[in-house]
PDB file of N, CA and C in Angstrom:
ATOM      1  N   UNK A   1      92.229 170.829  83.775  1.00  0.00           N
ATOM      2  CA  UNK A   1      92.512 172.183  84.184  1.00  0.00           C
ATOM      3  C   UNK A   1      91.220 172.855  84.656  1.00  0.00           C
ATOM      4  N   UNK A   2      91.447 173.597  85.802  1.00  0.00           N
ATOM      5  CA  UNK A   2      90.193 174.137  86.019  1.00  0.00           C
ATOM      6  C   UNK A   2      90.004 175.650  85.565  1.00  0.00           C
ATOM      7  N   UNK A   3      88.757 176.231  85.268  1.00  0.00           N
ATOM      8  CA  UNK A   3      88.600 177.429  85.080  1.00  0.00           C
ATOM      9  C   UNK A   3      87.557 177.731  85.474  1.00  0.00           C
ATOM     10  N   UNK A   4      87.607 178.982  85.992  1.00  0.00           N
ATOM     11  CA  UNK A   4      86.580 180.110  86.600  1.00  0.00           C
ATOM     12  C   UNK A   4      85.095 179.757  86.595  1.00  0.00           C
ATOM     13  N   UNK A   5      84.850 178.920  85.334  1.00  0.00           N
ATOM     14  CA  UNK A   5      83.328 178.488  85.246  1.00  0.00           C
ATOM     15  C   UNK A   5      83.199 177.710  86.173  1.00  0.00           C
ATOM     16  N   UNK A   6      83.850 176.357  86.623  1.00  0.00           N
ATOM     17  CA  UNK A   6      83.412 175.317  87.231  1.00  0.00           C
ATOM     18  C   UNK A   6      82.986 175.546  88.502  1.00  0.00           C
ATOM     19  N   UNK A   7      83.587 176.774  89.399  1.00  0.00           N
ATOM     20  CA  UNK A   7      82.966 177.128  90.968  1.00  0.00           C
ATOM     21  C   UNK A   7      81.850 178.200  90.703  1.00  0.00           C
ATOM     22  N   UNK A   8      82.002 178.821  89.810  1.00  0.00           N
ATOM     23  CA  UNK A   8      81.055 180.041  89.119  1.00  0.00           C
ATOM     24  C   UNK A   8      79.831 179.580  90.163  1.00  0.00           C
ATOM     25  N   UNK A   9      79.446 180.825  90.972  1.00  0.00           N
ATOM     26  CA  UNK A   9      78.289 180.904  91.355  1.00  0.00           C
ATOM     27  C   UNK A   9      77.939 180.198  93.010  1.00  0.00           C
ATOM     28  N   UNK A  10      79.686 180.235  93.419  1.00  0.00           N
ATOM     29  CA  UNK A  10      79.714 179.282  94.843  1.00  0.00           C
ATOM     30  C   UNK A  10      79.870 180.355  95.518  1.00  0.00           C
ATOM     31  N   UNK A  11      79.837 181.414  95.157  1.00  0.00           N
ATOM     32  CA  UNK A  11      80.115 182.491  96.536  1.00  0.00           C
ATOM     33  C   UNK A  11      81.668 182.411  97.197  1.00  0.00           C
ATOM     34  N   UNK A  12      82.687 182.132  96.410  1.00  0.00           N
ATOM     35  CA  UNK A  12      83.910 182.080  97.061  1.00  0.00           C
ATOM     36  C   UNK A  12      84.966 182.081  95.892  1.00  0.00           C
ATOM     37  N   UNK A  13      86.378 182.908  96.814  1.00  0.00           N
ATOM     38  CA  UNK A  13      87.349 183.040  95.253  1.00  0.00           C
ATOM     39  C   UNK A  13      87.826 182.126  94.830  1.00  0.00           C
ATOM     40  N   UNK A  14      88.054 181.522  93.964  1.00  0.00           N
ATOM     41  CA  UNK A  14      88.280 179.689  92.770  1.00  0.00           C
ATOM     42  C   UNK A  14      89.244 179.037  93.978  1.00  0.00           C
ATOM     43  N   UNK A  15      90.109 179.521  94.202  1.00  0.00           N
ATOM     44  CA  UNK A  15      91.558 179.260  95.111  1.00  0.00           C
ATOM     45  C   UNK A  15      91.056 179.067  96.655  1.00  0.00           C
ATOM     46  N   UNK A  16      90.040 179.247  97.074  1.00  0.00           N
ATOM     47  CA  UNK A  16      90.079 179.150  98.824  1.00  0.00           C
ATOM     48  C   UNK A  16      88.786 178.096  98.793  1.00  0.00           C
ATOM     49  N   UNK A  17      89.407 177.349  99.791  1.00  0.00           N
ATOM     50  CA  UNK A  17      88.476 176.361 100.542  1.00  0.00           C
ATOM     51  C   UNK A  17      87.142 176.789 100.162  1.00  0.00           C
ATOM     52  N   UNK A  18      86.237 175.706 100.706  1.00  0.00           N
ATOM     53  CA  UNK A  18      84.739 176.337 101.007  1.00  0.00           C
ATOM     54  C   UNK A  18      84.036 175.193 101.788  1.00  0.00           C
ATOM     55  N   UNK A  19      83.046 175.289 102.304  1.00  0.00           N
ATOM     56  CA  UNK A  19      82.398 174.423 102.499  1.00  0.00           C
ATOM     57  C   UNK A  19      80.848 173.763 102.413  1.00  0.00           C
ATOM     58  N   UNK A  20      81.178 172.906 102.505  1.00  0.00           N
ATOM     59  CA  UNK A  20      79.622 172.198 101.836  1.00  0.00           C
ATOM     60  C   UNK A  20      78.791 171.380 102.741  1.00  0.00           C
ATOM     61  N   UNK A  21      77.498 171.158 102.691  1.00  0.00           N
ATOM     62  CA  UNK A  21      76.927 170.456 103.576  1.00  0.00           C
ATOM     63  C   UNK A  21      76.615 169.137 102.832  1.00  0.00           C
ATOM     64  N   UNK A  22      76.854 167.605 103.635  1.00  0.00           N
ATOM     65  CA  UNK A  22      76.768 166.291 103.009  1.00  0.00           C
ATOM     66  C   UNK A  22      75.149 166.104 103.200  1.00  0.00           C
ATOM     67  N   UNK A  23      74.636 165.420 102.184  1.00  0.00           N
ATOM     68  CA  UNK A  23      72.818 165.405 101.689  1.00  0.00           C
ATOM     69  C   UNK A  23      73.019 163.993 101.227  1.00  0.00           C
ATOM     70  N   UNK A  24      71.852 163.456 102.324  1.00  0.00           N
ATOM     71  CA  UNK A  24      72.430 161.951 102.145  1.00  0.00           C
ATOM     72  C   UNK A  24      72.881 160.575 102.873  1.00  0.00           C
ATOM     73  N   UNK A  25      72.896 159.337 102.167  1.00  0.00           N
ATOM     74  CA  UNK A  25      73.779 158.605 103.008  1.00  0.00           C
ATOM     75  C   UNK A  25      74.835 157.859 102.132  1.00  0.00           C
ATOM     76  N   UNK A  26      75.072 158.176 100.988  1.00  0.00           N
ATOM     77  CA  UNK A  26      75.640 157.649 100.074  1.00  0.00           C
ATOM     78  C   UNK A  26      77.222 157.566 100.863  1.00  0.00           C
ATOM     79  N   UNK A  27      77.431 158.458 101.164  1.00  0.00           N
ATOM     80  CA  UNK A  27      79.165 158.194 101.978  1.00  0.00           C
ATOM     81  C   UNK A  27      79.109 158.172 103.803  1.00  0.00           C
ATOM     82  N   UNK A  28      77.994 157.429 103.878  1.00  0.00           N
ATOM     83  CA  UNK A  28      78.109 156.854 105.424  1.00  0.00           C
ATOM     84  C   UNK A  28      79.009 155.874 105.847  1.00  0.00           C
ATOM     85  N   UNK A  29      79.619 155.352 106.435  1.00  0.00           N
ATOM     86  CA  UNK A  29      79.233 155.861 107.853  1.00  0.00           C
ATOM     87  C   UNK A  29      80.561 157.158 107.652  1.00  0.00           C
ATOM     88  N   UNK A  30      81.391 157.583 107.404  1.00  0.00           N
ATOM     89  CA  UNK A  30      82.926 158.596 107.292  1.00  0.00           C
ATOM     90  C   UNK A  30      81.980 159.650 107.408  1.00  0.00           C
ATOM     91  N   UNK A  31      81.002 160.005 106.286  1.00  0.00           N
ATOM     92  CA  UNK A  31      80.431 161.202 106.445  1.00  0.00           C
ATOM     93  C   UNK A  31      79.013 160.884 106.037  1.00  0.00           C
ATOM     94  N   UNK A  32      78.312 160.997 107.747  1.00  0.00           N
ATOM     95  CA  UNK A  32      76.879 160.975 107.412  1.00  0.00           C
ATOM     96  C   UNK A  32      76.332 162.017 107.374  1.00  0.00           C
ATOM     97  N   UNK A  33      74.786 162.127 106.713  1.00  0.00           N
ATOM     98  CA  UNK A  33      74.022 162.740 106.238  1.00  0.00           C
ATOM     99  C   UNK A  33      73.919 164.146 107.272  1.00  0.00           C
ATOM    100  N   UNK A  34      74.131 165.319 107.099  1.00  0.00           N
ATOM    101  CA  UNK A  34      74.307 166.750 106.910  1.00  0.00           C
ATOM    102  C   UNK A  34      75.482 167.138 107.959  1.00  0.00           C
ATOM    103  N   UNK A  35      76.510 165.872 107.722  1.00  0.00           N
ATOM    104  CA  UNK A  35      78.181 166.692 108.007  1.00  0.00           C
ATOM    105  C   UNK A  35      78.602 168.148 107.182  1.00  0.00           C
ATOM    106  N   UNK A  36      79.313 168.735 107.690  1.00  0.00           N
ATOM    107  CA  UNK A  36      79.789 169.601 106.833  1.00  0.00           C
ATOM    108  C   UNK A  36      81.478 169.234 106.686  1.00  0.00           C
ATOM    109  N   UNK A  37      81.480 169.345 105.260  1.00  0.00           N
ATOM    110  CA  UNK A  37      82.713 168.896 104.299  1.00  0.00           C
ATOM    111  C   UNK A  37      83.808 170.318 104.191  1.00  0.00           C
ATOM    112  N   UNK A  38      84.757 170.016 104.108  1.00  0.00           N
ATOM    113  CA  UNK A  38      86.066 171.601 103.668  1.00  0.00           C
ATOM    114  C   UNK A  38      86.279 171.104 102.310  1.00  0.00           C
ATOM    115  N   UNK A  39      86.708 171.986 101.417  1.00  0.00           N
ATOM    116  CA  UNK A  39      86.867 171.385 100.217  1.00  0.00           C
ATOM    117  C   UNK A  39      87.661 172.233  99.635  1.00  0.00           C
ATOM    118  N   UNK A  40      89.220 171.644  99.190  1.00  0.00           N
ATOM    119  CA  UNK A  40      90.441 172.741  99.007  1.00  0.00           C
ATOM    120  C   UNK A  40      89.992 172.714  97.333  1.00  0.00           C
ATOM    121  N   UNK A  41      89.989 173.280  96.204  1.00  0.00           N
ATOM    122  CA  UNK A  41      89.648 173.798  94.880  1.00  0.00           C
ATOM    123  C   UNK A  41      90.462 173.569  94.844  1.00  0.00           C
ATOM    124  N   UNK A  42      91.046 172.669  93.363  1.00  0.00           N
ATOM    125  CA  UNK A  42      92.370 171.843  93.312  1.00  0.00           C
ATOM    126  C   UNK A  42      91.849 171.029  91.717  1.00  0.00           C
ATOM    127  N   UNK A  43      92.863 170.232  90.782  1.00  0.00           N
ATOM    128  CA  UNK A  43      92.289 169.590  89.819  1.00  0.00           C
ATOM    129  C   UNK A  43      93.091 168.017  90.246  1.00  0.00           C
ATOM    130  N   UNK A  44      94.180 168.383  91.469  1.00  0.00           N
ATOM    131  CA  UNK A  44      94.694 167.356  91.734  1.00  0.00           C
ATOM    132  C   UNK A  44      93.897 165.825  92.363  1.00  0.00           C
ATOM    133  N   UNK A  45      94.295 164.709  92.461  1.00  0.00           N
ATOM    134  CA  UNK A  45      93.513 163.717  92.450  1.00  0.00           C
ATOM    135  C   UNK A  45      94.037 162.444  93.419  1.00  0.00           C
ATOM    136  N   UNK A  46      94.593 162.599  94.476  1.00  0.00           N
ATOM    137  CA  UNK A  46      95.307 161.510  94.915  1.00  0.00           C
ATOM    138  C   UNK A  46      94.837 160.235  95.397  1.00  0.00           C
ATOM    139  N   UNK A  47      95.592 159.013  94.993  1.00  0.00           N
ATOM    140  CA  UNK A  47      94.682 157.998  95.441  1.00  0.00           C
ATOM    141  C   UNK A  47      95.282 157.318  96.373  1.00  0.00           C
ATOM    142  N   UNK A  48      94.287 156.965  97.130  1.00  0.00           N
ATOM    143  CA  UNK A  48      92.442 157.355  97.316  1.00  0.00           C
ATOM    144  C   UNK A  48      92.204 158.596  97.955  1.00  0.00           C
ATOM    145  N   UNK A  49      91.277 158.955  97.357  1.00  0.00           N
ATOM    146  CA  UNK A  49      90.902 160.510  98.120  1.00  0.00           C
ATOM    147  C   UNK A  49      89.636 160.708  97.875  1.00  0.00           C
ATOM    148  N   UNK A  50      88.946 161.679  98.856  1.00  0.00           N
ATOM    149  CA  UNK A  50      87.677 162.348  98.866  1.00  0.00           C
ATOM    150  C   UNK A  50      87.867 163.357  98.201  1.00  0.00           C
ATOM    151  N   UNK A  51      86.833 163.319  97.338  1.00  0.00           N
ATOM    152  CA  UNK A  51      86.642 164.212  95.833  1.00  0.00           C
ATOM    153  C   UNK A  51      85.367 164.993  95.875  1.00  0.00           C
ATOM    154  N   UNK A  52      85.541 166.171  95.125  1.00  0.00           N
ATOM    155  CA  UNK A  52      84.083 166.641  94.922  1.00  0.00           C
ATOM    156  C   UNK A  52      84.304 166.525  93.485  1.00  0.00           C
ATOM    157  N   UNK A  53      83.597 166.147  92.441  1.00  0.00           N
ATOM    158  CA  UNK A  53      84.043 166.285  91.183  1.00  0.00           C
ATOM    159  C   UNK A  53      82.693 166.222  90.370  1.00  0.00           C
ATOM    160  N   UNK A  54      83.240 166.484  88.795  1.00  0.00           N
ATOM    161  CA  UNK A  54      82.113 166.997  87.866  1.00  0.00           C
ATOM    162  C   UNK A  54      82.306 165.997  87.146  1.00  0.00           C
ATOM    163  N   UNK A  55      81.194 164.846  86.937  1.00  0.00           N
ATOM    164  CA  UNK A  55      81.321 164.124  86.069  1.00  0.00           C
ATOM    165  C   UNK A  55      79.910 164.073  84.742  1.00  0.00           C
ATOM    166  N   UNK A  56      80.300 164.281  83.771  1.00  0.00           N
ATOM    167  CA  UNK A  56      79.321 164.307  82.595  1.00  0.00           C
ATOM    168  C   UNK A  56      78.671 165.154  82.852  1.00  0.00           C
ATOM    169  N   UNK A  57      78.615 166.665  83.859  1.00  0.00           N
ATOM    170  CA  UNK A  57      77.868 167.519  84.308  1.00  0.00           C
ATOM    171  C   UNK A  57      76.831 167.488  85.483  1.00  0.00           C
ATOM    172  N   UNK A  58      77.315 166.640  86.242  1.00  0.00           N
ATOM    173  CA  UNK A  58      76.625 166.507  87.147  1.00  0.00           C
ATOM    174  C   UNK A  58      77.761 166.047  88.402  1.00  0.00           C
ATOM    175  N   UNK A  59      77.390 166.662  89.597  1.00  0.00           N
ATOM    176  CA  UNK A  59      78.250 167.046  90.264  1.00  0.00           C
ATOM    177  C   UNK A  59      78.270 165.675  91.740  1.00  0.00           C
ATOM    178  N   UNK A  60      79.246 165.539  92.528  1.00  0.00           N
ATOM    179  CA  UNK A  60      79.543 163.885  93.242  1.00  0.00           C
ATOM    180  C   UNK A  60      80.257 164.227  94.553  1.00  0.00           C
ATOM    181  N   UNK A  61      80.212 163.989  95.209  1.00  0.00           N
ATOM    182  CA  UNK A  61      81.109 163.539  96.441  1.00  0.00           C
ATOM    183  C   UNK A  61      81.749 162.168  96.613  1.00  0.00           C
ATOM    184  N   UNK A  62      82.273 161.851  96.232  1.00  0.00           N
ATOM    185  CA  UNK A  62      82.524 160.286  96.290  1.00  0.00           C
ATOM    186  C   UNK A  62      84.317 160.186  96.927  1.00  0.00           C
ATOM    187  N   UNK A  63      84.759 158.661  96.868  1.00  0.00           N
ATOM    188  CA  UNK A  63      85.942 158.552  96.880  1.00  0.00           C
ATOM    189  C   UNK A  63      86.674 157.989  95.841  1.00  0.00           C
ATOM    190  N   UNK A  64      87.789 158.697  95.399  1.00  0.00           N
ATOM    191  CA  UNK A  64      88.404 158.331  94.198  1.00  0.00           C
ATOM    192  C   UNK A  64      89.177 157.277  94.349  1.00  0.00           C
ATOM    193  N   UNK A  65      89.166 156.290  93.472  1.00  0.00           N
ATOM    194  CA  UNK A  65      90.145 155.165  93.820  1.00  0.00           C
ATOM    195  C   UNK A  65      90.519 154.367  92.022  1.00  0.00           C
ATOM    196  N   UNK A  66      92.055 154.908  91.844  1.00  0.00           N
ATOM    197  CA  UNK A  66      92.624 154.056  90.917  1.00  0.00           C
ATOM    198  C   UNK A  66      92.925 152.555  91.376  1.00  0.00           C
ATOM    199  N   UNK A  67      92.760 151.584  89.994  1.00  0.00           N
ATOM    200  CA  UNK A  67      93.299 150.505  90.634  1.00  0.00           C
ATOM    201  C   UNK A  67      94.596 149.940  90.343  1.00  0.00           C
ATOM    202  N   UNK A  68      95.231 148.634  90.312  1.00  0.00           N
ATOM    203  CA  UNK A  68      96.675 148.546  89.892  1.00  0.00           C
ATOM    204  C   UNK A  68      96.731 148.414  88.093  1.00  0.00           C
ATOM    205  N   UNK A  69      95.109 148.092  87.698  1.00  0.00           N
ATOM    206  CA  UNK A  69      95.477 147.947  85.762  1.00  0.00           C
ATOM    207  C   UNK A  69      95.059 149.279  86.074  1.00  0.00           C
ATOM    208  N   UNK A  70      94.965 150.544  86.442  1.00  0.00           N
ATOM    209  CA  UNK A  70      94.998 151.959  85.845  1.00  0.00           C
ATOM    210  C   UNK A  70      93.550 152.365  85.733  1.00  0.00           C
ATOM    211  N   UNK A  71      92.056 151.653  86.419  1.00  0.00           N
ATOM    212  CA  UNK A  71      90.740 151.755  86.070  1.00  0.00           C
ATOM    213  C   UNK A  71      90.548 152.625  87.139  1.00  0.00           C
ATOM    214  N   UNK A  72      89.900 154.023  86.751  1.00  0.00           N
ATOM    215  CA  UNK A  72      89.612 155.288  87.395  1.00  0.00           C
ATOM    216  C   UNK A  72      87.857 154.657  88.108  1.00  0.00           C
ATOM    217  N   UNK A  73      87.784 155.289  89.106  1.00  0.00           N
ATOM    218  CA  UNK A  73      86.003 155.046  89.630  1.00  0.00           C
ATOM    219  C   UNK A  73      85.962 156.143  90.479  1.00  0.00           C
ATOM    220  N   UNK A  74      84.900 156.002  90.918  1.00  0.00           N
ATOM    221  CA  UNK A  74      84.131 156.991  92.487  1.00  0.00           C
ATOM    222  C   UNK A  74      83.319 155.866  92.817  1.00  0.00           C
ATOM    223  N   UNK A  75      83.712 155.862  94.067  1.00  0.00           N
ATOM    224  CA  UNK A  75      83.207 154.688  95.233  1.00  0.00           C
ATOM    225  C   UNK A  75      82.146 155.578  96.456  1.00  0.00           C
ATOM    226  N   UNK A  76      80.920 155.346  96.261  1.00  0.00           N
ATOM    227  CA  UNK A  76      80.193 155.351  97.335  1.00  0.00           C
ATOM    228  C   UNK A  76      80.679 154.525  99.113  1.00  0.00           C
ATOM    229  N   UNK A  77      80.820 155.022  99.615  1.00  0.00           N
ATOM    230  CA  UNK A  77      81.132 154.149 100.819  1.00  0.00           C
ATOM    231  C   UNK A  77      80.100 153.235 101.297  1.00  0.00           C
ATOM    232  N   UNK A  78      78.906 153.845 101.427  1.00  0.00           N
ATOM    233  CA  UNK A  78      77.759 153.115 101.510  1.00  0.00           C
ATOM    234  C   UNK A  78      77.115 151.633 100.564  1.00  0.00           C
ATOM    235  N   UNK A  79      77.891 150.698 100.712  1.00  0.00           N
ATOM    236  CA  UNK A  79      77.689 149.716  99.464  1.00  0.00           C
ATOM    237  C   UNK A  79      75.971 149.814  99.137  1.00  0.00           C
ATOM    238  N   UNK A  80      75.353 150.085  99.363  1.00  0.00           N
ATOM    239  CA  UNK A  80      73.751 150.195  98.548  1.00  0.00           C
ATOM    240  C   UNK A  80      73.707 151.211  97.311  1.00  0.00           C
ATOM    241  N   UNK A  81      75.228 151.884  97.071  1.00  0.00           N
ATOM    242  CA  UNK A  81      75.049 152.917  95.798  1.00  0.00           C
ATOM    243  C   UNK A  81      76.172 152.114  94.948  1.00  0.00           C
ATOM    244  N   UNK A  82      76.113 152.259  93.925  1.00  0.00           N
ATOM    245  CA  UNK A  82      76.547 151.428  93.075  1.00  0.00           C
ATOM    246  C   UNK A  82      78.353 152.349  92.587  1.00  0.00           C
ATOM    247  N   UNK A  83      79.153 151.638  92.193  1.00  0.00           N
ATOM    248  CA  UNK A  83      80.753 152.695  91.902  1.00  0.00           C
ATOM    249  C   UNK A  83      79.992 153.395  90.620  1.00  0.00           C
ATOM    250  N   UNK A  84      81.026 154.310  90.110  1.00  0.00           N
ATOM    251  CA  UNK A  84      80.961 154.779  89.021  1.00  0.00           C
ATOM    252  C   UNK A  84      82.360 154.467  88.554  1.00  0.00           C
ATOM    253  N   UNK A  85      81.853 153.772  87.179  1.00  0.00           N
ATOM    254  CA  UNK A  85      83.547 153.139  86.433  1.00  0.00           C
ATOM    255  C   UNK A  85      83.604 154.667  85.299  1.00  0.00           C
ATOM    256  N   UNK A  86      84.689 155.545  85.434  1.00  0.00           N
ATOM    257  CA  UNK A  86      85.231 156.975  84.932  1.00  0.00           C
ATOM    258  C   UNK A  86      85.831 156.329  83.480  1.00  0.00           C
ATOM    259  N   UNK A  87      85.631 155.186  82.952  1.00  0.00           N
ATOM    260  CA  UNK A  87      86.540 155.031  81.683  1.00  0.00           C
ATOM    261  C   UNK A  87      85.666 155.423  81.100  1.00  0.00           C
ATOM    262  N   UNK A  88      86.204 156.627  79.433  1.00  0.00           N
ATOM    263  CA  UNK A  88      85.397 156.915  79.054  1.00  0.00           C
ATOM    264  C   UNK A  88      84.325 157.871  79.138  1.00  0.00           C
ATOM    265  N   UNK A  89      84.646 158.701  80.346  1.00  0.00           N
ATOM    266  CA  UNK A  89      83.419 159.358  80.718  1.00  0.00           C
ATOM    267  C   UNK A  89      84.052 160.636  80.848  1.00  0.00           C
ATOM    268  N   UNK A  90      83.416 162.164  80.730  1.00  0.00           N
ATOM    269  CA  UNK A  90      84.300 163.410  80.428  1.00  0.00           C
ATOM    270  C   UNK A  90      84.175 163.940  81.802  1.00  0.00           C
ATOM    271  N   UNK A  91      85.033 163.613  82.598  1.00  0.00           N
ATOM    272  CA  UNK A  91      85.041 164.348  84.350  1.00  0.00           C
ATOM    273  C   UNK A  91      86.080 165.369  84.838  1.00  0.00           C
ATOM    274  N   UNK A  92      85.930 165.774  85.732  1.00  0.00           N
ATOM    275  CA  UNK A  92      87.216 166.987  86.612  1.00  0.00           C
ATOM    276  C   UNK A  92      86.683 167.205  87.779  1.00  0.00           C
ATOM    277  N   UNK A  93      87.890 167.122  88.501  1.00  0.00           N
ATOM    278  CA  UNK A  93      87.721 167.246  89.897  1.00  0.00           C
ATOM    279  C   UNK A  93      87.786 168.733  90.519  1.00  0.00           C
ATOM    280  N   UNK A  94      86.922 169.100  90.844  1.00  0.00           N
ATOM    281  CA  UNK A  94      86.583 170.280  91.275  1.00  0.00           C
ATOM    282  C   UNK A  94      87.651 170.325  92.478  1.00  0.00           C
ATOM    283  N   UNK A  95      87.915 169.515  93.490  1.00  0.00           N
ATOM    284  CA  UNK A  95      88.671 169.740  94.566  1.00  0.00           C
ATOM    285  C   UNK A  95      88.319 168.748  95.607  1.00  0.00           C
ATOM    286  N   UNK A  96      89.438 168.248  96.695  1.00  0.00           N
ATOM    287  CA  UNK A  96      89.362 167.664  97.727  1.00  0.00           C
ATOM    288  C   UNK A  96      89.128 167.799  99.074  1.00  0.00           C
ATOM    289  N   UNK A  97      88.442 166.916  99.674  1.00  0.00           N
ATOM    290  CA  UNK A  97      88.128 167.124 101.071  1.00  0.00           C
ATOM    291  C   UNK A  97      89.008 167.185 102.061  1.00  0.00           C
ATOM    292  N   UNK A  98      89.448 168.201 102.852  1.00  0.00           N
ATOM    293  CA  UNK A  98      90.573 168.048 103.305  1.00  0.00           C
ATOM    294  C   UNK A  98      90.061 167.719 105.178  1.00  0.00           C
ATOM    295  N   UNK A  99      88.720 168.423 105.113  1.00  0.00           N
ATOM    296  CA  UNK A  99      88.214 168.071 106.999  1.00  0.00           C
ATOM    297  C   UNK A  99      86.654 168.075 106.852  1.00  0.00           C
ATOM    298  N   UNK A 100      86.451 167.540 107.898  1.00  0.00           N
ATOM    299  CA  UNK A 100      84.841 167.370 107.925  1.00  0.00           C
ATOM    300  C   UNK A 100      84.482 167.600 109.118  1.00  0.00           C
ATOM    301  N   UNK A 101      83.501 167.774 109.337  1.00  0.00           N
ATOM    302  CA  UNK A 101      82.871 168.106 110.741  1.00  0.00           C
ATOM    303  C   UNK A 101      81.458 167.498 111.020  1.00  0.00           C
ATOM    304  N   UNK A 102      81.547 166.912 111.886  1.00  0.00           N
ATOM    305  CA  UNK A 102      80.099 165.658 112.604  1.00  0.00           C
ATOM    306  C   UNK A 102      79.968 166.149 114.070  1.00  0.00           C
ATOM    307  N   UNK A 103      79.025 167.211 114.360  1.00  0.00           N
ATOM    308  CA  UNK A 103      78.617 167.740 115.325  1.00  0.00           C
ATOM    309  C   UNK A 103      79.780 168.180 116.611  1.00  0.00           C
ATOM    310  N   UNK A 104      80.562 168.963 115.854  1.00  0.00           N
ATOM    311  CA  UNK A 104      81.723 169.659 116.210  1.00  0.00           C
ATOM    312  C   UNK A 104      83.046 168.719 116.546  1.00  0.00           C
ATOM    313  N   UNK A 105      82.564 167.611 116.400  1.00  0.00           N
ATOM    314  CA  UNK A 105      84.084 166.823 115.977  1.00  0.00           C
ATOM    315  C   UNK A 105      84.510 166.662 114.935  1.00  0.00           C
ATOM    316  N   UNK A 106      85.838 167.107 114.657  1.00  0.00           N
ATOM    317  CA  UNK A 106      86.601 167.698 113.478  1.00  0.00           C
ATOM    318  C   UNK A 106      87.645 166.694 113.187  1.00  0.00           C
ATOM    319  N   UNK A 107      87.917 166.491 111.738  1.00  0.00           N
ATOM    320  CA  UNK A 107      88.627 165.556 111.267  1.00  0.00           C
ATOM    321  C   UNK A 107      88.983 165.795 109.861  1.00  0.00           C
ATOM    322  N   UNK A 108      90.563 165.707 110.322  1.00  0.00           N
ATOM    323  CA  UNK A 108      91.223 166.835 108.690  1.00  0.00           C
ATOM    324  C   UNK A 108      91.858 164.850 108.162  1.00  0.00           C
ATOM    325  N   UNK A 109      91.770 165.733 106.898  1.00  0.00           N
ATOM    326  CA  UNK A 109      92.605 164.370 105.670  1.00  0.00           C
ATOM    327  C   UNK A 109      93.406 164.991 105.199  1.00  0.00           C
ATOM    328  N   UNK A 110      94.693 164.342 105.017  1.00  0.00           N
ATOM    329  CA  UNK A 110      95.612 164.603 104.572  1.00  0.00           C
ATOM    330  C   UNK A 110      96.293 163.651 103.502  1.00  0.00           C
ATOM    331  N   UNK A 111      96.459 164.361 102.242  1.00  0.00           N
ATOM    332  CA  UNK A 111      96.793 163.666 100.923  1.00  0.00           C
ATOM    333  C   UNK A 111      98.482 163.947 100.643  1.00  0.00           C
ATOM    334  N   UNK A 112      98.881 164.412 101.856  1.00  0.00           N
ATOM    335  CA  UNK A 112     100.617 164.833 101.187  1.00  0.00           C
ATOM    336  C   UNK A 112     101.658 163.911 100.758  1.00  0.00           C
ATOM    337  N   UNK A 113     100.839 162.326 101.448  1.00  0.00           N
ATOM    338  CA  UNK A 113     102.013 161.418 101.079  1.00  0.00           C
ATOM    339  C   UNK A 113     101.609 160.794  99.998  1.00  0.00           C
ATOM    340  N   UNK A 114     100.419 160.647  99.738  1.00  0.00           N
ATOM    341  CA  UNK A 114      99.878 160.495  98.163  1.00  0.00           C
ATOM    342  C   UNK A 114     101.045 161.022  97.096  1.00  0.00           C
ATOM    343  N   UNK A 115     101.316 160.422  95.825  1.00  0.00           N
ATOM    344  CA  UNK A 115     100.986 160.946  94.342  1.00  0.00           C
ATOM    345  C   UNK A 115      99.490 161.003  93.971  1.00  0.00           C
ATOM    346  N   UNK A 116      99.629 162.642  93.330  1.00  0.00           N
ATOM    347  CA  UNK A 116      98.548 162.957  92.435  1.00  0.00           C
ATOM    348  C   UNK A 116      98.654 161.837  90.496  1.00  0.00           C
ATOM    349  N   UNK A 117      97.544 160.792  90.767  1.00  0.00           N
ATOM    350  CA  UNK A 117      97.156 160.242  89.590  1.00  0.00           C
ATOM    351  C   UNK A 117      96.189 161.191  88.537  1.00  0.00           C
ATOM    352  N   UNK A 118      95.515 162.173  88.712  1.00  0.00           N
ATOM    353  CA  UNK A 118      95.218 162.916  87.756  1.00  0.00           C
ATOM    354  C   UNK A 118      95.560 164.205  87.908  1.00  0.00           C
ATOM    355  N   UNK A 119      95.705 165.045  87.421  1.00  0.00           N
ATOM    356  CA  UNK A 119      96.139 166.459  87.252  1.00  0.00           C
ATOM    357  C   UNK A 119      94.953 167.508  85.984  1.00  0.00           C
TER     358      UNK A 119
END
């Protein structure tokens, strides 16, 4: 569940989009280093999806991907960063990427035919 703390201090109301600038190459080539990301505030989780999320207090862009035995991760796209295996570990998803932008070419994601695996 999300609450008021977790965007605390983003300059925007909990409920509306925002956007972020990508720092980096960890999710190249989809989104290279200083794309700007949309990011709908949401606790929903569909897989696979682009996530912004809070894990152990420290904050991720990654892609979420359950597998068929039920093992939660965040996948770097860039294979030189290593997954993060979520078993065990105290996380929440701040919200999903819904469009990105790479020098004014625009590209929305859409999770509607997804099921949400975390809530």
């Amino acid at each position: 569940m999300m609450t008021d703390s977790i965007l605390e201090g983003m300059g925007c109301a909990l409920r509306e989009p925002f956007a972020l600038r990508v720092l980096g190459d960890e999710m190249e080539p989809e989104f290279p280093d200083g794309c700007i990301i949309i990011i709908e505030p949401n606790d929903r989780c569909p897989n696979p999806s682009y996530i912004f999320v809070e894990v152990e207090g420290v904050r991720w862009f990654r892609q979420y991907v359950r597998d068929a035995d039920g093992r939660e991760r965040l996948v770097a796209l860039n294979p030189l960063y290593p997954e993060i295996d979520l078993t065990g570990l105290e996380w929440s998803v701040l919200g999903v990427v819904i469009q990105r932008n790479v020098r004014r070419r625009i590209k929305h994601y859409d999770y509607s035919a997804q099921t949400s695996d975390r809530h």
